[in-house]
PDB file of N, CA and C in Angstrom:
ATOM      1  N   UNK A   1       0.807  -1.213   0.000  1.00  0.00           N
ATOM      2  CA  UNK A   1       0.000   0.000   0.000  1.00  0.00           C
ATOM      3  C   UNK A   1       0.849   1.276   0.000  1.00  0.00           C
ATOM      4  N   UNK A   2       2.234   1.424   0.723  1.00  0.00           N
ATOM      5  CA  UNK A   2       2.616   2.389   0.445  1.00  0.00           C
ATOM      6  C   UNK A   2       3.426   2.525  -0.841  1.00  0.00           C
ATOM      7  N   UNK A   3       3.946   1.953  -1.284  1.00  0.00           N
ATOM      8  CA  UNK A   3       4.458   2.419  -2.569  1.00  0.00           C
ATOM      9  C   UNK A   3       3.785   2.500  -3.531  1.00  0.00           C
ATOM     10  N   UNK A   4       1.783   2.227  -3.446  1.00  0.00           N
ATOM     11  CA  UNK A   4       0.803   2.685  -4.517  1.00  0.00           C
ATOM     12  C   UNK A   4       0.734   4.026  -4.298  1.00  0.00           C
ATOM     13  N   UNK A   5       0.761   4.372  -2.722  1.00  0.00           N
ATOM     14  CA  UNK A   5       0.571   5.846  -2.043  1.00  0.00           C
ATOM     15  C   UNK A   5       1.664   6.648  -2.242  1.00  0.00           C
ATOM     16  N   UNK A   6       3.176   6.456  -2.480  1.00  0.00           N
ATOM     17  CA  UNK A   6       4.060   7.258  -2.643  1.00  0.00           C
ATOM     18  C   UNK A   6       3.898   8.242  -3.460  1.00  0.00           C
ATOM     19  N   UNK A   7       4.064   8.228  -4.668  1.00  0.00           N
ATOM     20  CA  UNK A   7       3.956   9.713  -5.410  1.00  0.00           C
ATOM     21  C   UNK A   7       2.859  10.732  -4.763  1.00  0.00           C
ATOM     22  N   UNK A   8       1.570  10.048  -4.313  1.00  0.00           N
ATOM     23  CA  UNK A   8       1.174  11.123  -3.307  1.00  0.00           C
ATOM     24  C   UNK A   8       1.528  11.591  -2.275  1.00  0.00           C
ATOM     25  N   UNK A   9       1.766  10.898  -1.625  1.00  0.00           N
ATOM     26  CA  UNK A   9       2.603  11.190  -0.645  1.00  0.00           C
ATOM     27  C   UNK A   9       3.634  12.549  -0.652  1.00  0.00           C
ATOM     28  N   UNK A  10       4.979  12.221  -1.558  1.00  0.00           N
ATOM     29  CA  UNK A  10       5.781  13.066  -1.948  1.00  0.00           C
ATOM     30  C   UNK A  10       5.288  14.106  -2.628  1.00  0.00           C
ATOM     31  N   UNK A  11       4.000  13.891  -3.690  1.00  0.00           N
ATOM     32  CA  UNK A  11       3.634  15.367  -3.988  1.00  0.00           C
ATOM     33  C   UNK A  11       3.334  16.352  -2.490  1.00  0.00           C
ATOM     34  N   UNK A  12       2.382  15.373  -2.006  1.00  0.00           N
ATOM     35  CA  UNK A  12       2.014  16.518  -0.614  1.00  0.00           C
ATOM     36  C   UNK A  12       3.503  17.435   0.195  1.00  0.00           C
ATOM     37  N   UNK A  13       4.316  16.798   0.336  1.00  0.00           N
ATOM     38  CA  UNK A  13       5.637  17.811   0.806  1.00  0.00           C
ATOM     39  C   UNK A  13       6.374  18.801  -0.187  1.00  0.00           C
ATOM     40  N   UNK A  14       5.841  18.818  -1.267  1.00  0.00           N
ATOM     41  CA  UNK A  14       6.141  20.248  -1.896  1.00  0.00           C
ATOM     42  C   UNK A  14       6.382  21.717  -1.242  1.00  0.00           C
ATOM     43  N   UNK A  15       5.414  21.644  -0.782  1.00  0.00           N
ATOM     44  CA  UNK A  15       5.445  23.033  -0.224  1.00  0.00           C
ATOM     45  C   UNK A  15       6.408  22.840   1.405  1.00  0.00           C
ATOM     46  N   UNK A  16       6.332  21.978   1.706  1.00  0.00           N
ATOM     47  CA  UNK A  16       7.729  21.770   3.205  1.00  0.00           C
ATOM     48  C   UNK A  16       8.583  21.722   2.971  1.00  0.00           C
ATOM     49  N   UNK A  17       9.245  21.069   1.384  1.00  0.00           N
ATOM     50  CA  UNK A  17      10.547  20.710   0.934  1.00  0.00           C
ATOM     51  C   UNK A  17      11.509  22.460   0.768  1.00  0.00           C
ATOM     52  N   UNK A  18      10.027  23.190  -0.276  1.00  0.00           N
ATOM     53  CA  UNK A  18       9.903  24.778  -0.687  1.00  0.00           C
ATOM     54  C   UNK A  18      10.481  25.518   0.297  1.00  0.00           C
ATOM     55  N   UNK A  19       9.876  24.946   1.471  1.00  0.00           N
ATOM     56  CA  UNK A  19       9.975  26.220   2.983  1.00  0.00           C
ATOM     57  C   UNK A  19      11.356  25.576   3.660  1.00  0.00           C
ATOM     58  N   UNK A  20      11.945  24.758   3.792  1.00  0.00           N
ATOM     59  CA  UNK A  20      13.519  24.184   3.958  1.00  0.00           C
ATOM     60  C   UNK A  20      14.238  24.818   3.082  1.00  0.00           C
ATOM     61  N   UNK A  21      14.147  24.296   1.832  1.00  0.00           N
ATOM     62  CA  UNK A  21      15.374  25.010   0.831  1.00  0.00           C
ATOM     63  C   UNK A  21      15.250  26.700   0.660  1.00  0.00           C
ATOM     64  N   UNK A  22      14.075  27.199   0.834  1.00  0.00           N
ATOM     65  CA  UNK A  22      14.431  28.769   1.228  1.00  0.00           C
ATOM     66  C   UNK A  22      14.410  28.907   2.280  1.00  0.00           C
ATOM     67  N   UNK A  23      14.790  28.727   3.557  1.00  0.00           N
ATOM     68  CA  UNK A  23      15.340  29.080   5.253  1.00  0.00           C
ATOM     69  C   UNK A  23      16.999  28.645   4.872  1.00  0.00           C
ATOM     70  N   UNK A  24      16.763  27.642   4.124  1.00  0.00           N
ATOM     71  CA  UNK A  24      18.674  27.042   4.389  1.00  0.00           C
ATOM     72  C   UNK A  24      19.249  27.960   3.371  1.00  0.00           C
ATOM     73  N   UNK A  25      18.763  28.106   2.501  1.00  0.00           N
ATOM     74  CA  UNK A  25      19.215  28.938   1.415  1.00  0.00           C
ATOM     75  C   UNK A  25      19.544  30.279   1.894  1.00  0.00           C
ATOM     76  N   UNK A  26      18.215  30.481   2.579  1.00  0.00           N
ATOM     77  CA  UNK A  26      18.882  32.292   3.158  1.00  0.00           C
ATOM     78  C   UNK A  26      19.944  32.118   4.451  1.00  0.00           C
ATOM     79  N   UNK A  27      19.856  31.351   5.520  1.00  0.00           N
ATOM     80  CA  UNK A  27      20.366  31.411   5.913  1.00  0.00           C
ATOM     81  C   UNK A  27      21.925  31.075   5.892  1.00  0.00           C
ATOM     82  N   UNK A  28      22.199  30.211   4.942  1.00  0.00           N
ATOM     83  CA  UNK A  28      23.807  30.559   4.182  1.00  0.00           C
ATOM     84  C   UNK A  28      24.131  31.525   3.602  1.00  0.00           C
ATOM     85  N   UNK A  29      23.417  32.276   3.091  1.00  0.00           N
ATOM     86  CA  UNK A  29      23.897  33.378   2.337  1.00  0.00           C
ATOM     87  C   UNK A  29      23.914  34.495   3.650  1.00  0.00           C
ATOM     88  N   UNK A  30      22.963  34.612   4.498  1.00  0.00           N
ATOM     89  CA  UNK A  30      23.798  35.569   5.776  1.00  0.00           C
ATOM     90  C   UNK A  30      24.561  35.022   6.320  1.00  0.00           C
ATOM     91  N   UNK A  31      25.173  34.102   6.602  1.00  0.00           N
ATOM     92  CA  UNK A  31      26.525  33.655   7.216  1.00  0.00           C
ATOM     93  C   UNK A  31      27.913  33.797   5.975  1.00  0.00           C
ATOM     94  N   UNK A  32      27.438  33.331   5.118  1.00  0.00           N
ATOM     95  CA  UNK A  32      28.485  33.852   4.346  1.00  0.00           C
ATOM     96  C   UNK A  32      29.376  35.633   4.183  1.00  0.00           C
ATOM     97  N   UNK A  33      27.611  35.891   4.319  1.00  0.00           N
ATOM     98  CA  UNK A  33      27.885  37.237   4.430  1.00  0.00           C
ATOM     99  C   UNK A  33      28.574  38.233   5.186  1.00  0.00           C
ATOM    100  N   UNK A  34      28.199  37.436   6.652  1.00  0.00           N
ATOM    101  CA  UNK A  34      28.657  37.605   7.986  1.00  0.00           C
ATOM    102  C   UNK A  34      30.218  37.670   8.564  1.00  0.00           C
ATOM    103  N   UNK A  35      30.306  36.123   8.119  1.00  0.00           N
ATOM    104  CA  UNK A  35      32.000  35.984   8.149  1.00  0.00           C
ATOM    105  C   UNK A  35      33.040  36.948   6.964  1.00  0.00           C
ATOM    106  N   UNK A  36      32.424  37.268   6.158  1.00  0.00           N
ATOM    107  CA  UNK A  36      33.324  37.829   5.040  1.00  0.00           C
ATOM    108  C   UNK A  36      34.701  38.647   5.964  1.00  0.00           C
ATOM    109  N   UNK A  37      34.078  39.487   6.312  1.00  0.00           N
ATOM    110  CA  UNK A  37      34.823  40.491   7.160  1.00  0.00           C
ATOM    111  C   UNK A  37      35.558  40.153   8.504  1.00  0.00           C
ATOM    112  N   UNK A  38      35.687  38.628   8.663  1.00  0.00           N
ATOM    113  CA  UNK A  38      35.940  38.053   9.876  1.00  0.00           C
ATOM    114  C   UNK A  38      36.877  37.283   9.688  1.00  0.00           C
ATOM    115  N   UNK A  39      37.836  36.297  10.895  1.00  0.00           N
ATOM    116  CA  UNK A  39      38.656  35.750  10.717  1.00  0.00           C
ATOM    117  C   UNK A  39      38.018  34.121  10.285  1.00  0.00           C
ATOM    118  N   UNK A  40      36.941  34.229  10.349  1.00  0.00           N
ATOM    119  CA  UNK A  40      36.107  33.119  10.072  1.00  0.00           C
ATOM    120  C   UNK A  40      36.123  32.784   8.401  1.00  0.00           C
ATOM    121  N   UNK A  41      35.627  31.637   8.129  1.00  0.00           N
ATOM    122  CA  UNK A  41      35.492  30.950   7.170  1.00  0.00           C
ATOM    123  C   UNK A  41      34.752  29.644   6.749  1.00  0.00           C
ATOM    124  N   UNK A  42      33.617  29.865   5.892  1.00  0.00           N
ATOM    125  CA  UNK A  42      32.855  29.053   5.741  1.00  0.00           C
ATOM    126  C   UNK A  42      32.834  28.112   4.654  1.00  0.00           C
ATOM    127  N   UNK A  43      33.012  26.450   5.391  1.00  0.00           N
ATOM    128  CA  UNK A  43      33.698  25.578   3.865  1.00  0.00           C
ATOM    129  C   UNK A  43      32.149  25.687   2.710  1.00  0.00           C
ATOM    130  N   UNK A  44      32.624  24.840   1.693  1.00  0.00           N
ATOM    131  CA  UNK A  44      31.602  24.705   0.683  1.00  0.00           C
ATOM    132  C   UNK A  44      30.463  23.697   1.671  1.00  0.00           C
ATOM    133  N   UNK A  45      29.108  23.943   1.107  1.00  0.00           N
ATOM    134  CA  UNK A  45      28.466  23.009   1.461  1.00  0.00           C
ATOM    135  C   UNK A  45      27.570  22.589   0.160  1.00  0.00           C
ATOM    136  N   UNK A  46      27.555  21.705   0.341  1.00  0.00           N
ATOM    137  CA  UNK A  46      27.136  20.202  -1.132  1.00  0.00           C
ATOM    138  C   UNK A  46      25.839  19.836  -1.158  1.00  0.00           C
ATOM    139  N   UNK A  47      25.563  20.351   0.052  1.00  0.00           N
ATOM    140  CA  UNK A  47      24.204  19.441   0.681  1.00  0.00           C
ATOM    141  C   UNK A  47      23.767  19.607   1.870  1.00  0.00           C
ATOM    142  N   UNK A  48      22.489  19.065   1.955  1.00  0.00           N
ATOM    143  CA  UNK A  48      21.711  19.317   3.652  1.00  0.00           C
ATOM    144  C   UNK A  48      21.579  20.248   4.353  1.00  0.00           C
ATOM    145  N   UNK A  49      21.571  20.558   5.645  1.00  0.00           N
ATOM    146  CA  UNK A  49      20.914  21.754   6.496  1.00  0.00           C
ATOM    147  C   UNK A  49      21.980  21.753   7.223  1.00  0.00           C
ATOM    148  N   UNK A  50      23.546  21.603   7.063  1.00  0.00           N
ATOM    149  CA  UNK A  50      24.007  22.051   8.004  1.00  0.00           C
ATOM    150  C   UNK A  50      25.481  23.151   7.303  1.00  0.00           C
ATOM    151  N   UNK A  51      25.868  24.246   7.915  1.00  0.00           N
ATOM    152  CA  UNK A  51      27.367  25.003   7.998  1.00  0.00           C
ATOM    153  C   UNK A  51      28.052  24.889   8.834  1.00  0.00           C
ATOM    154  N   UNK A  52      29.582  24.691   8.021  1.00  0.00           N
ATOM    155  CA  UNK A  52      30.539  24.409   8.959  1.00  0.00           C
ATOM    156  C   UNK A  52      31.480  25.731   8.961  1.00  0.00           C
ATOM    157  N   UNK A  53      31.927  26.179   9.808  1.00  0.00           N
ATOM    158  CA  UNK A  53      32.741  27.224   9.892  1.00  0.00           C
ATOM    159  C   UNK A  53      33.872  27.042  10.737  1.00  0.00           C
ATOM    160  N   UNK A  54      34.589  27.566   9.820  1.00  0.00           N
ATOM    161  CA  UNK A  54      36.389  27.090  10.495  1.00  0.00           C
ATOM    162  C   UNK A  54      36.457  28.342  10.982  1.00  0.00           C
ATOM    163  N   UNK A  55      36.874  28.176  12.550  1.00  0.00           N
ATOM    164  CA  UNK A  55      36.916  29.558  13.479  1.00  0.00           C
ATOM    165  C   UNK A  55      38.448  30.045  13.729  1.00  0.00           C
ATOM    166  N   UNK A  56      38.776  31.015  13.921  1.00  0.00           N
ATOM    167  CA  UNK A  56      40.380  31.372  14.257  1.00  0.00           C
ATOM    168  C   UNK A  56      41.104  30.610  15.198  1.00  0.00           C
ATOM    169  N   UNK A  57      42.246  29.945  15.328  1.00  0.00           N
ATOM    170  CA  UNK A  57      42.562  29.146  15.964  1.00  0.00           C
ATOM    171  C   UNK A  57      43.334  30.035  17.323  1.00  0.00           C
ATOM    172  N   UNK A  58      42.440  31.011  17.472  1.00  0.00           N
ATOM    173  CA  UNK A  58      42.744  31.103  18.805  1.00  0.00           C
ATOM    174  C   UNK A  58      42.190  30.674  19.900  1.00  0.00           C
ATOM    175  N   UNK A  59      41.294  29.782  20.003  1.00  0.00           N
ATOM    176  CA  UNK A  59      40.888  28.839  20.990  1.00  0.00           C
ATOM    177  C   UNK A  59      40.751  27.462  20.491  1.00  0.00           C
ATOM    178  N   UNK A  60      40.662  26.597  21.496  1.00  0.00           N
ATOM    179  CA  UNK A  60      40.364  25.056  21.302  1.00  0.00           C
ATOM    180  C   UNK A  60      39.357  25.413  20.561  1.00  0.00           C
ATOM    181  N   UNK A  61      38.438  23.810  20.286  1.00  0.00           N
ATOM    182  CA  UNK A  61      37.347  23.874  19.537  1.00  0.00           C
ATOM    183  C   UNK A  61      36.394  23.691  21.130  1.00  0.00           C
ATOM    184  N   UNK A  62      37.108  23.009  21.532  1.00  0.00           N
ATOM    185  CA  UNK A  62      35.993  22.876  22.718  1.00  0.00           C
ATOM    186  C   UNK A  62      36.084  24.206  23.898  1.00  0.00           C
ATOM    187  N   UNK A  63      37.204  25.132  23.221  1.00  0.00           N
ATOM    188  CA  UNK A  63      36.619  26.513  24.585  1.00  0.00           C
ATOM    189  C   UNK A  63      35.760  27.580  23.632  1.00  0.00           C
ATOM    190  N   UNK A  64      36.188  26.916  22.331  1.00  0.00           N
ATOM    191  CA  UNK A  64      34.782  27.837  21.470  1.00  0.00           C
ATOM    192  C   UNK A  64      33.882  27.204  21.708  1.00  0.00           C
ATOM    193  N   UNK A  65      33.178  25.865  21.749  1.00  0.00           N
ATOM    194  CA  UNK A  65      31.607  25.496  21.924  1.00  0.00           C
ATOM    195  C   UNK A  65      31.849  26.260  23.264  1.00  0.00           C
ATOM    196  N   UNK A  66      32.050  25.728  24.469  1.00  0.00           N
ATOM    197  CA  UNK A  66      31.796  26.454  25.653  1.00  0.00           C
ATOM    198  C   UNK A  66      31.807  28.142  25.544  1.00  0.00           C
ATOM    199  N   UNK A  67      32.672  28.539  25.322  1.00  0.00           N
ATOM    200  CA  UNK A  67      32.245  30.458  24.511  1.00  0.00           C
ATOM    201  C   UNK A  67      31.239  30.775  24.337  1.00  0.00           C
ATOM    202  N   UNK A  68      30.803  29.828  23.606  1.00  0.00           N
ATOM    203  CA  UNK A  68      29.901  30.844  22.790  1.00  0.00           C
ATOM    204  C   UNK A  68      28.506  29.854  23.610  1.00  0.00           C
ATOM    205  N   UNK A  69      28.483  28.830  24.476  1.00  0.00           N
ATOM    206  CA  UNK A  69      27.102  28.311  25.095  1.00  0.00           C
ATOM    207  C   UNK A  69      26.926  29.256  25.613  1.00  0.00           C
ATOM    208  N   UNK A  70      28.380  30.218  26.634  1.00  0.00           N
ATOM    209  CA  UNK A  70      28.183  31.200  27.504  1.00  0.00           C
ATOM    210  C   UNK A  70      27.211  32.237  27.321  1.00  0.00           C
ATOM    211  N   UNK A  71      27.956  32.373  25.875  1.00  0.00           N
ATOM    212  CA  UNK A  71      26.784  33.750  25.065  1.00  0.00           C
ATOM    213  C   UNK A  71      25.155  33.314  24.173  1.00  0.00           C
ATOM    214  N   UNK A  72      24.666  31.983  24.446  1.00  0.00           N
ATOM    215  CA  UNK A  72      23.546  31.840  24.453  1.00  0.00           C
ATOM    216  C   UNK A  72      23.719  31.315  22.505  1.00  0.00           C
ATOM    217  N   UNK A  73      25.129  30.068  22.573  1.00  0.00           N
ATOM    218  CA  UNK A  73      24.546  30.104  21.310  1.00  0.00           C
ATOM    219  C   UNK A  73      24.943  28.729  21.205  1.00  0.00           C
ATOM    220  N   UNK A  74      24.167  27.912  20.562  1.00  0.00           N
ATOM    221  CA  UNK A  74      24.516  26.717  20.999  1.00  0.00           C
ATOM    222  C   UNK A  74      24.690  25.817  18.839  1.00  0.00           C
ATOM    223  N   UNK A  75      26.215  25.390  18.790  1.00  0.00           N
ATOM    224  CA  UNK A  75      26.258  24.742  17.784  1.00  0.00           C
ATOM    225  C   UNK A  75      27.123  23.302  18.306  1.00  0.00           C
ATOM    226  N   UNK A  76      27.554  22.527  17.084  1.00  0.00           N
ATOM    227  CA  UNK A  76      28.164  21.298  17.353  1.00  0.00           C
ATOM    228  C   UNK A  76      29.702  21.606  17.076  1.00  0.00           C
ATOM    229  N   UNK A  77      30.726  20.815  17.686  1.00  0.00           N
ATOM    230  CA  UNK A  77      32.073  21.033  17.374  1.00  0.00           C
ATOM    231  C   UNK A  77      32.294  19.890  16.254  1.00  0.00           C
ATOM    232  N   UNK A  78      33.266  20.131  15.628  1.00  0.00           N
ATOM    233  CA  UNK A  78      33.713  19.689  14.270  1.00  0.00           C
ATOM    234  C   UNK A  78      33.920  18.354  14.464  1.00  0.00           C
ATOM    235  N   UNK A  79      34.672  18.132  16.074  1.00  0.00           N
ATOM    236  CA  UNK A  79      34.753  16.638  16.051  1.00  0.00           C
ATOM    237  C   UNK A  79      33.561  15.550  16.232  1.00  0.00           C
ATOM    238  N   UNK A  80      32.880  16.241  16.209  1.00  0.00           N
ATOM    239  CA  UNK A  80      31.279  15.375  16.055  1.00  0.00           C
ATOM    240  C   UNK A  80      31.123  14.315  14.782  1.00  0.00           C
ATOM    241  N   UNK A  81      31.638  15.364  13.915  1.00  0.00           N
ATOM    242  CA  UNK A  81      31.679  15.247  12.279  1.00  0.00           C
ATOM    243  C   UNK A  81      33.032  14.473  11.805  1.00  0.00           C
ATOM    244  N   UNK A  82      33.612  14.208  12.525  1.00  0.00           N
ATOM    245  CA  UNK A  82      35.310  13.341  12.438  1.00  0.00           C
ATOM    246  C   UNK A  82      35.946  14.496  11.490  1.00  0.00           C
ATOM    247  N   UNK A  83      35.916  15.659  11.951  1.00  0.00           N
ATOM    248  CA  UNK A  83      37.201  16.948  11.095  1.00  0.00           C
ATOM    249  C   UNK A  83      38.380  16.219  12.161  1.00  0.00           C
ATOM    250  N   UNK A  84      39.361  16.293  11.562  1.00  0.00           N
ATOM    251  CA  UNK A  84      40.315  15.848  12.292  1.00  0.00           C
ATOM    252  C   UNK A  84      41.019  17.110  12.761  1.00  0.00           C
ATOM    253  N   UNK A  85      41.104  18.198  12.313  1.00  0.00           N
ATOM    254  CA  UNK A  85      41.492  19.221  12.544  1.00  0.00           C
ATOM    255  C   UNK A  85      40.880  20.108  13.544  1.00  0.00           C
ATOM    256  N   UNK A  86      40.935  20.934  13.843  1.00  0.00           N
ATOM    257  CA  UNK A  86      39.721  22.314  14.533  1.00  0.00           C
ATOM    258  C   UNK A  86      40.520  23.498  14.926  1.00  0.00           C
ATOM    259  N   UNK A  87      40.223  24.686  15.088  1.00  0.00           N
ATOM    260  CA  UNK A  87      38.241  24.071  15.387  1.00  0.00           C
ATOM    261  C   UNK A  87      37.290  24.611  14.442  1.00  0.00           C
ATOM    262  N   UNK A  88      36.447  23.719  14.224  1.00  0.00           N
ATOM    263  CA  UNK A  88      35.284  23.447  13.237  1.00  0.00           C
ATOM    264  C   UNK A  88      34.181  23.522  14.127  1.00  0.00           C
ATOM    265  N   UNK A  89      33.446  24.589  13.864  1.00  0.00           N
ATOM    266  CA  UNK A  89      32.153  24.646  14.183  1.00  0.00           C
ATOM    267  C   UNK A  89      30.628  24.331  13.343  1.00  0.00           C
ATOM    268  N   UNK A  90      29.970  23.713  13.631  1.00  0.00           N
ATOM    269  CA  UNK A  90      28.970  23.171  12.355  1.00  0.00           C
ATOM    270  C   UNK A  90      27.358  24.005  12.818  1.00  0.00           C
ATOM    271  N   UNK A  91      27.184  24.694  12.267  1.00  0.00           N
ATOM    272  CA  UNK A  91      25.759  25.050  12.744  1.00  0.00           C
ATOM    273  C   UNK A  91      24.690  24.533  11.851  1.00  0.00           C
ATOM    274  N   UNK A  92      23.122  24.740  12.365  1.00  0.00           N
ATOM    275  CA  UNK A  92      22.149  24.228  11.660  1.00  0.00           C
ATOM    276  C   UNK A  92      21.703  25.341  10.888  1.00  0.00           C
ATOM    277  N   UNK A  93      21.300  25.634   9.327  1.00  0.00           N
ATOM    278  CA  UNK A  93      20.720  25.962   8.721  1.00  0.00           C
ATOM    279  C   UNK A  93      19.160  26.130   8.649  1.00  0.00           C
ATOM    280  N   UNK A  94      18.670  25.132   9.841  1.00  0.00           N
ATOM    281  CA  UNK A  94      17.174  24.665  10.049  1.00  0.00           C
ATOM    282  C   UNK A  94      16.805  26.111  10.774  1.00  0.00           C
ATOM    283  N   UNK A  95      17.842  26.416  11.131  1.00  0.00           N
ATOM    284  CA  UNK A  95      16.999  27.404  12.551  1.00  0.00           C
ATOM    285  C   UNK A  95      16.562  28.741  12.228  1.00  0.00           C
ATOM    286  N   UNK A  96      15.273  28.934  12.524  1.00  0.00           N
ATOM    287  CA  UNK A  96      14.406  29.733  12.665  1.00  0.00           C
ATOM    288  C   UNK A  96      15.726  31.197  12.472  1.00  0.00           C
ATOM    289  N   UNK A  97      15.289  32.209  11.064  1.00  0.00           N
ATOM    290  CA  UNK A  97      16.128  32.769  10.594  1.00  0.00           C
ATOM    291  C   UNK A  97      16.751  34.325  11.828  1.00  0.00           C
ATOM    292  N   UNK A  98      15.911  34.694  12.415  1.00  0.00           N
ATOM    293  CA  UNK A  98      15.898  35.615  13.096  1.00  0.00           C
ATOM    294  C   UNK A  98      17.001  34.915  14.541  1.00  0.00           C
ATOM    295  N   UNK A  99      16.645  33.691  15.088  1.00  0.00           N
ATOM    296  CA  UNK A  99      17.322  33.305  15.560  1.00  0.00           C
ATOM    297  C   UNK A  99      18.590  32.883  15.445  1.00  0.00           C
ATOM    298  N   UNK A 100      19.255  32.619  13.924  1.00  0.00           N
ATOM    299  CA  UNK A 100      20.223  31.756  13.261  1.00  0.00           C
ATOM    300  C   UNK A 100      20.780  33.726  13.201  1.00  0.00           C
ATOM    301  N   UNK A 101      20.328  34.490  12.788  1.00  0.00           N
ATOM    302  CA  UNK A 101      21.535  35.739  12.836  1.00  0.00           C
ATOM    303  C   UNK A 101      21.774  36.457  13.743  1.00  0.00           C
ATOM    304  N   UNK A 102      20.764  36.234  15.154  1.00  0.00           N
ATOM    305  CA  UNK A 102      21.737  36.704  16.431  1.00  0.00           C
ATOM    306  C   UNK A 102      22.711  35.688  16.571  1.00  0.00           C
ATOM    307  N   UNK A 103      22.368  34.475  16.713  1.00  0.00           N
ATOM    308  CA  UNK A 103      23.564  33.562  17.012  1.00  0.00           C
ATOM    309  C   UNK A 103      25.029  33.807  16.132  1.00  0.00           C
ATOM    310  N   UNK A 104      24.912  34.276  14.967  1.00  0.00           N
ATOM    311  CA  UNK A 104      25.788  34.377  13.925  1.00  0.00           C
ATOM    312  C   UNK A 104      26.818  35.819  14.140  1.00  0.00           C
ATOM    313  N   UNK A 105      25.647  36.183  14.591  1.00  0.00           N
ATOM    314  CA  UNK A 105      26.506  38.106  15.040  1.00  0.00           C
ATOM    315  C   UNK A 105      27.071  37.532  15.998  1.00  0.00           C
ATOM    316  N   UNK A 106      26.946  36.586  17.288  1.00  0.00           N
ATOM    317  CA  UNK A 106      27.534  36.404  18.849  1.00  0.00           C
ATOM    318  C   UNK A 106      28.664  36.185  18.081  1.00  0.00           C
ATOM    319  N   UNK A 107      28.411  34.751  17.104  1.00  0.00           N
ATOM    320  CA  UNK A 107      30.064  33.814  16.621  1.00  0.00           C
ATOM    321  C   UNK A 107      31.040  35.130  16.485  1.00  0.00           C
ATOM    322  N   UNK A 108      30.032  35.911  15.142  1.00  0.00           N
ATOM    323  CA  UNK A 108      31.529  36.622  14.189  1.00  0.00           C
ATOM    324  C   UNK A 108      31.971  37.716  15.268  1.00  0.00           C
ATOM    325  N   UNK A 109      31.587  37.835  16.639  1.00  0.00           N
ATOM    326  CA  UNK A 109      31.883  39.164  17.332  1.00  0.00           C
ATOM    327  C   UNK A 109      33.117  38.175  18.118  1.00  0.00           C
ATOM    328  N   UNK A 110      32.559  37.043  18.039  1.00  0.00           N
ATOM    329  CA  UNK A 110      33.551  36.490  19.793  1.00  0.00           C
ATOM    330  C   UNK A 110      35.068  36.101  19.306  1.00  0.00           C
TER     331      UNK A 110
END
């Protein structure tokens, strides 16, 4: 029964698929935007809802997650993701846009 139901199915998320790829969409393009002017740097992304941003290596990766929890902003560290390097910070693209560019002003200020 479900794979008679699929193409309906998938038609019905049109418009959810629509409202993801424009939140992730904008919200890379203000982070891109963001870091320009910063010691920050944002790798390519290929795919999915998430940015990774390579932060100045003047702190660990783990006294930047703690940093910036301080300042109310909460992302994943790179080694989550097996970067062997850091520090790599990965944020979500999902997040509610107003929220995703205070968090983004805390990063590029700290």
């Amino acid at each position: 029964p479900v794979q008679w139901a699929l193409a309906a199915l998938l038609k019905g998320t049109e418009g959810v698929r629509e409202q993801i790829r424009a939140r992730t969409r904008d919200n890379l393009a203000f982070l891109q935007t963001a870091v320009r002017e910063s010691a920050m740097q944002v790798l390519p992304v290929e795919g999915g809802w998430y940015a990774t941003v390579r932060a100045p290596h003047t702190r660990s990766e783990e006294e930047w997650i703690l940093h910036l929890l301080d300042r109310g902003v909460w992302c994943q560290p790179g080694h989550f993701f097996d970067f062997e390097a850091e520090p790599y910070l990965v944020l979500s693209l999902l997040t509610e846009p107003a929220t995703f560019r205070e968090g983004v002003s805390r990063i590029v200020s700290s």
